[in-house]
Protein backbone atom coordinates (compact mmCIF):
# COMPACT_ATOMS: atom_id res chain seq x y z
CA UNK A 1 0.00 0.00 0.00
CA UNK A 2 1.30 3.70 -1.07
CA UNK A 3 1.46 6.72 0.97
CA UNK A 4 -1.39 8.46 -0.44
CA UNK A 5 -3.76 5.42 -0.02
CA UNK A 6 -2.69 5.37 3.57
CA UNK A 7 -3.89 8.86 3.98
CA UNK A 8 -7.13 8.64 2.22
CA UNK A 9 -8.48 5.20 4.43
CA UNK A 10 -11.05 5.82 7.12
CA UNK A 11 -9.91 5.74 11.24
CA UNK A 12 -10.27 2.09 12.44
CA UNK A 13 -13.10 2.10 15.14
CA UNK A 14 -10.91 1.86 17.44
CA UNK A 15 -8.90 5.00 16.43
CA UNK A 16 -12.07 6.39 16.18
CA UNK A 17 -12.65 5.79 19.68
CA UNK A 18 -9.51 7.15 20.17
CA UNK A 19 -10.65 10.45 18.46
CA UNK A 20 -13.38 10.84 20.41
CA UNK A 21 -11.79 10.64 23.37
CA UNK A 22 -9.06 13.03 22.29
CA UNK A 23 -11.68 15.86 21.34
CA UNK A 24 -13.33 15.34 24.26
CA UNK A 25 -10.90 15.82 26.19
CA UNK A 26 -9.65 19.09 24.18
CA UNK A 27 -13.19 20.32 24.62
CA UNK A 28 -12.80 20.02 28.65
CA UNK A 29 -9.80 22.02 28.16
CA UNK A 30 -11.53 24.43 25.89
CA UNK A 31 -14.31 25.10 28.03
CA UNK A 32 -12.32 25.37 31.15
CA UNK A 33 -10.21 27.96 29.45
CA UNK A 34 -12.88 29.82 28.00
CA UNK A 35 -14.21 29.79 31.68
CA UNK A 36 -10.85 30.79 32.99
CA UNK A 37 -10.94 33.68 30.66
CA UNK A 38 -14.96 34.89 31.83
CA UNK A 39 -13.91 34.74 35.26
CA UNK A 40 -11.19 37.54 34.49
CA UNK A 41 -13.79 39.47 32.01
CA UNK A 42 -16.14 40.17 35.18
CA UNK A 43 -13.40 40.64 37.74
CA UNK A 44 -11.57 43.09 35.33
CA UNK A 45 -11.21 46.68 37.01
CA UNK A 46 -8.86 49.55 37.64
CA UNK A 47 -7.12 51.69 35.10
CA UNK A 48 -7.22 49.19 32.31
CA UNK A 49 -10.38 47.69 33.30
CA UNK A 50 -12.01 48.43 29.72
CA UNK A 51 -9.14 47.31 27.33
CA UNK A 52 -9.07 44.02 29.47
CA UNK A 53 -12.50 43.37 29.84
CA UNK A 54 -12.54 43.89 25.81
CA UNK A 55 -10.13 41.25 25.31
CA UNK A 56 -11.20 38.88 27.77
CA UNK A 57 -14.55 38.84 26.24
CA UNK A 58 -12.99 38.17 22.35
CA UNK A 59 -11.07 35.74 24.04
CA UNK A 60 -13.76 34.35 25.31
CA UNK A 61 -15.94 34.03 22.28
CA UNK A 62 -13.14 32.63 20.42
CA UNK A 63 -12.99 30.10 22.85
CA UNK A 64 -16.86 29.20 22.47
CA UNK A 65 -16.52 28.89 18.47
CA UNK A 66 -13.20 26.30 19.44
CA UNK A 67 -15.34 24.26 21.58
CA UNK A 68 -18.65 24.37 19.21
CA UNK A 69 -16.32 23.47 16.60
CA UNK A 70 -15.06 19.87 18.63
CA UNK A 71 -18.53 19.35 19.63
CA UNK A 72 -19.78 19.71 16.26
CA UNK A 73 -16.14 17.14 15.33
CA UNK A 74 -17.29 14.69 18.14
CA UNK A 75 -20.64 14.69 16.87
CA UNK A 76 -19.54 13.80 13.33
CA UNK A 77 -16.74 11.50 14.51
CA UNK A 78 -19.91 9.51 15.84
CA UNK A 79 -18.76 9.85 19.21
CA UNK A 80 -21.01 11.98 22.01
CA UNK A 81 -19.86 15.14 23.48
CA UNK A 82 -19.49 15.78 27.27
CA UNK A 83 -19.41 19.43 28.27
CA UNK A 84 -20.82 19.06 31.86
CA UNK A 85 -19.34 21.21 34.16
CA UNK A 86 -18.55 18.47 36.56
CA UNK A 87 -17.15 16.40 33.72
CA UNK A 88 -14.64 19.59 32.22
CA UNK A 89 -13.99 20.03 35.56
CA UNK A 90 -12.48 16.25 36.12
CA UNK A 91 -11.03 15.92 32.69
CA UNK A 92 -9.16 19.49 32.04
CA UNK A 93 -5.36 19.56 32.57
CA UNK A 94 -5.43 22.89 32.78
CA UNK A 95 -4.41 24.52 36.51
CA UNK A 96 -6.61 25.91 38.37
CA UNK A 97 -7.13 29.34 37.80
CA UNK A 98 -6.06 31.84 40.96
CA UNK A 99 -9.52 33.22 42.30
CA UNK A 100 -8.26 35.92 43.98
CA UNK A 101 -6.58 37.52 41.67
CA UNK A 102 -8.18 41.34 41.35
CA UNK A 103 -4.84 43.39 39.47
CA UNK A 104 -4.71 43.66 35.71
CA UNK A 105 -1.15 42.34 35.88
CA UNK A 106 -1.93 38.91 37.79
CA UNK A 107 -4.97 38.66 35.42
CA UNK A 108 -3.11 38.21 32.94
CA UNK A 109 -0.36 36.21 34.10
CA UNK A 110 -2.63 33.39 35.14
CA UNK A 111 -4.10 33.60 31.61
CA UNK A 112 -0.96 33.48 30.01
CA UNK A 113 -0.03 30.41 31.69
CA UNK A 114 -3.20 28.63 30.44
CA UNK A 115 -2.83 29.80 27.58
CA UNK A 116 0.86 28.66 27.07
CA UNK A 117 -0.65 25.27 28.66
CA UNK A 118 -3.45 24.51 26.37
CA UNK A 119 -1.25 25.34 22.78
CA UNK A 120 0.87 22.80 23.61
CA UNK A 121 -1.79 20.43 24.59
CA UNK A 122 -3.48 21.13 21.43
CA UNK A 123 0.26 20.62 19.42
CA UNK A 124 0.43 17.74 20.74
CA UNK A 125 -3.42 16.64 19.84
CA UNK A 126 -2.52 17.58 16.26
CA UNK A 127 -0.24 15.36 15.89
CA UNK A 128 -2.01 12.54 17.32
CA UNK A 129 -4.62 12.91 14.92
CA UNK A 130 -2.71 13.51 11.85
CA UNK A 131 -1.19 9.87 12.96
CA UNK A 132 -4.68 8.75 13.21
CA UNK A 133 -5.91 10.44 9.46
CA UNK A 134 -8.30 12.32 10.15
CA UNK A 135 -8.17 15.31 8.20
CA UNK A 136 -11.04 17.14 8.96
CA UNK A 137 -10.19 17.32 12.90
CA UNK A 138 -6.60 18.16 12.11
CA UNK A 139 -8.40 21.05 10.11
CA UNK A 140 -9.96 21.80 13.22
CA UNK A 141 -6.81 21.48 15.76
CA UNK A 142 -4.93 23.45 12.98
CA UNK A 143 -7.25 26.26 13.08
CA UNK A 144 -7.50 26.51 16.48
CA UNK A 145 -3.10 26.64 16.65
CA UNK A 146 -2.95 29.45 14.74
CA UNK A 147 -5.63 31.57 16.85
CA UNK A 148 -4.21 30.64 20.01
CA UNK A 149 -0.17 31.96 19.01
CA UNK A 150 -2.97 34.99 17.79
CA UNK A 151 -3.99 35.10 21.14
CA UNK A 152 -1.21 34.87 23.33
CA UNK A 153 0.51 37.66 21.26
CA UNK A 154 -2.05 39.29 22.73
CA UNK A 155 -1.51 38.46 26.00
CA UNK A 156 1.63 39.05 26.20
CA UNK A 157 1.68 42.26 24.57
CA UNK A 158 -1.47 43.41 27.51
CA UNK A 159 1.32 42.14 30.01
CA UNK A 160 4.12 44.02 28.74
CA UNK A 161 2.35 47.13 27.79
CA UNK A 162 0.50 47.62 31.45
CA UNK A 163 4.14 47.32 33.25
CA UNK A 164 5.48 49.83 31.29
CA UNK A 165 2.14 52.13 32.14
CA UNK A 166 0.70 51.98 28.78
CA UNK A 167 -2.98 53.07 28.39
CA UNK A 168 -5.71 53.04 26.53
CA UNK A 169 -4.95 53.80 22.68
CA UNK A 170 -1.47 52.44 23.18
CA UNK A 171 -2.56 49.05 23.72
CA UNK A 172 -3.51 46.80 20.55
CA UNK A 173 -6.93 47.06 19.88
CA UNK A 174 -7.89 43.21 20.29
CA UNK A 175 -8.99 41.26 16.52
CA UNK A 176 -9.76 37.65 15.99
CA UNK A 177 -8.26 35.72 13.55
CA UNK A 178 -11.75 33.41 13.18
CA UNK A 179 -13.71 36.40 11.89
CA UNK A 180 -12.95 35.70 8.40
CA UNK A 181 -13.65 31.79 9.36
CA UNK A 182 -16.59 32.41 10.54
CA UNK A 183 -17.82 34.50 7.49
CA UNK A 184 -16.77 31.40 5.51
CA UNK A 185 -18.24 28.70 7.55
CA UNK A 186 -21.47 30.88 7.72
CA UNK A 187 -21.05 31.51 3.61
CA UNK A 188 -20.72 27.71 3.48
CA UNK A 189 -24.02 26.60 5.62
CA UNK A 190 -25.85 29.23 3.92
CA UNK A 191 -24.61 27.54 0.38
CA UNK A 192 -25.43 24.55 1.64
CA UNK A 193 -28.90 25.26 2.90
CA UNK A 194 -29.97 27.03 -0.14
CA UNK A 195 -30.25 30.22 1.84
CA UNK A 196 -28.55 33.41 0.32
C-alpha cells in the first residue's frame, strides 16, 4: 500500500474511539479555558479595566466557536460530546485558575499560563490525529493553533504594555483571527442550505 492510499483510508473504530476521546478531552480544556478567561472578564477593574475586559470577552468568544467546533467534530466523529461542568472540571489539565486575583497584571499572568498550557496540549493533539488520518479534525486542531499563538501575542503584549504604564490607545486594539472563518463557515451553511 502507497502513501497516499494510507492517507485517504477511514480511522479504524478503534482510532475512532480514540478520536473521540481526544476531542473530548480538548473540549474540557476548551471550556475550562474559556471559563478561565470569563472569570477575568467580570473581575476586570482599575485603570485598564475596559481594554481588558474587551479582550477577555474576544477571548472568550473565540474560545466558544473552538469548543462548538469539537462538539460539532465529536458529533460527526460519531462519538457523544461531554461538556458538563462536573465532567470539564475532572477531565481538564489545565491549573486551576487563581480566584483571587483582582490586578490587571496577575490577570493576565494566570491567563498566560493557560494559555501557554493549552497550545501545547493542542500541538500535541494535532499530531495525534494527523497519525490517526483524520483530516477534517486536524483542520480543526490546525485552526484553532494558529488563533491561540494569535492570542497569546495578545496576551503578552497586555502584560508588557500595562508594566510599562501603557494606556488606553497604546494598547492593541484586540482582533480575531476566526472572523474571516466564521464569514466562511457561515457563507458555506448558507450555500449549503440554499439560503442566500
Amino acid at each position: 500500500m502507497d502513501y497516499e492510499s494510507c492517507l485517504s483510508m477511514e480511522p479504524s473504530d478503534g482510532e475512532r474511539m480514540a478520536l473521540v476521546r481526544l476531542l473530548n478531552k480538548q473540549l474540557a480544556d476548551t471550556l475550562d479555558l474559556r471559563s478561565q478567561a470569563r472569570q477575568s472578564y467580570f473581575n476586570a477593574r482599575g485603570p485598564y479595566g475596559q481594554e481588558l475586559r474587551s479582550l477577555f470577552d474576544g477571548l472568550a468568544r473565540d474560545l466558544r466557536c473552538f469548543a462548538d467546533l469539537i462538539a460539532d467534530r465529536i458529533v460527526g466523529a460519531g462519538g457523544y460530546a461531554v461538556a458538563t461542568v462536573r465532567s470539564v472540571a475532572h477531565e481538564s489539565g489545565l491549573r486551576d485558575y487563581p480566584v483571587d486575583v483582582l490586578n490587571s497584571h496577575d490577570q493576565l499572568a494566570a491567563l498566560l499560563s493557560s494559555y501557554s498550557r493549552y497550545e501545547l496540549v493542542t500541538g500535541h493533539n494535532l499530531k495525534a490525529v494527523q497519525e490517526i488520518g483524520d483530516p477534517p479534525t486536524a483542520e480543526i486542531l490546525q485552526l484553532i493553533s494558529v488563533s491561540i499563538e494569535h492570542e497569546l501575542w495578545f496576551l503578552e503584549a497586555y502584560l508588557e504594555g500595562i508594566a510599562v504604564g501603557l494606556h488606553g490607545r497604546k494598547l492593541p486594539v484586540w482582533t480575531s483571527t476566526l472572523s474571516n472563518h466564521r464569514r466562511t463557515h457561515r457563507g458555506e451553511s448558507a450555500a449549503s442550505s440554499g439560503v442566500a
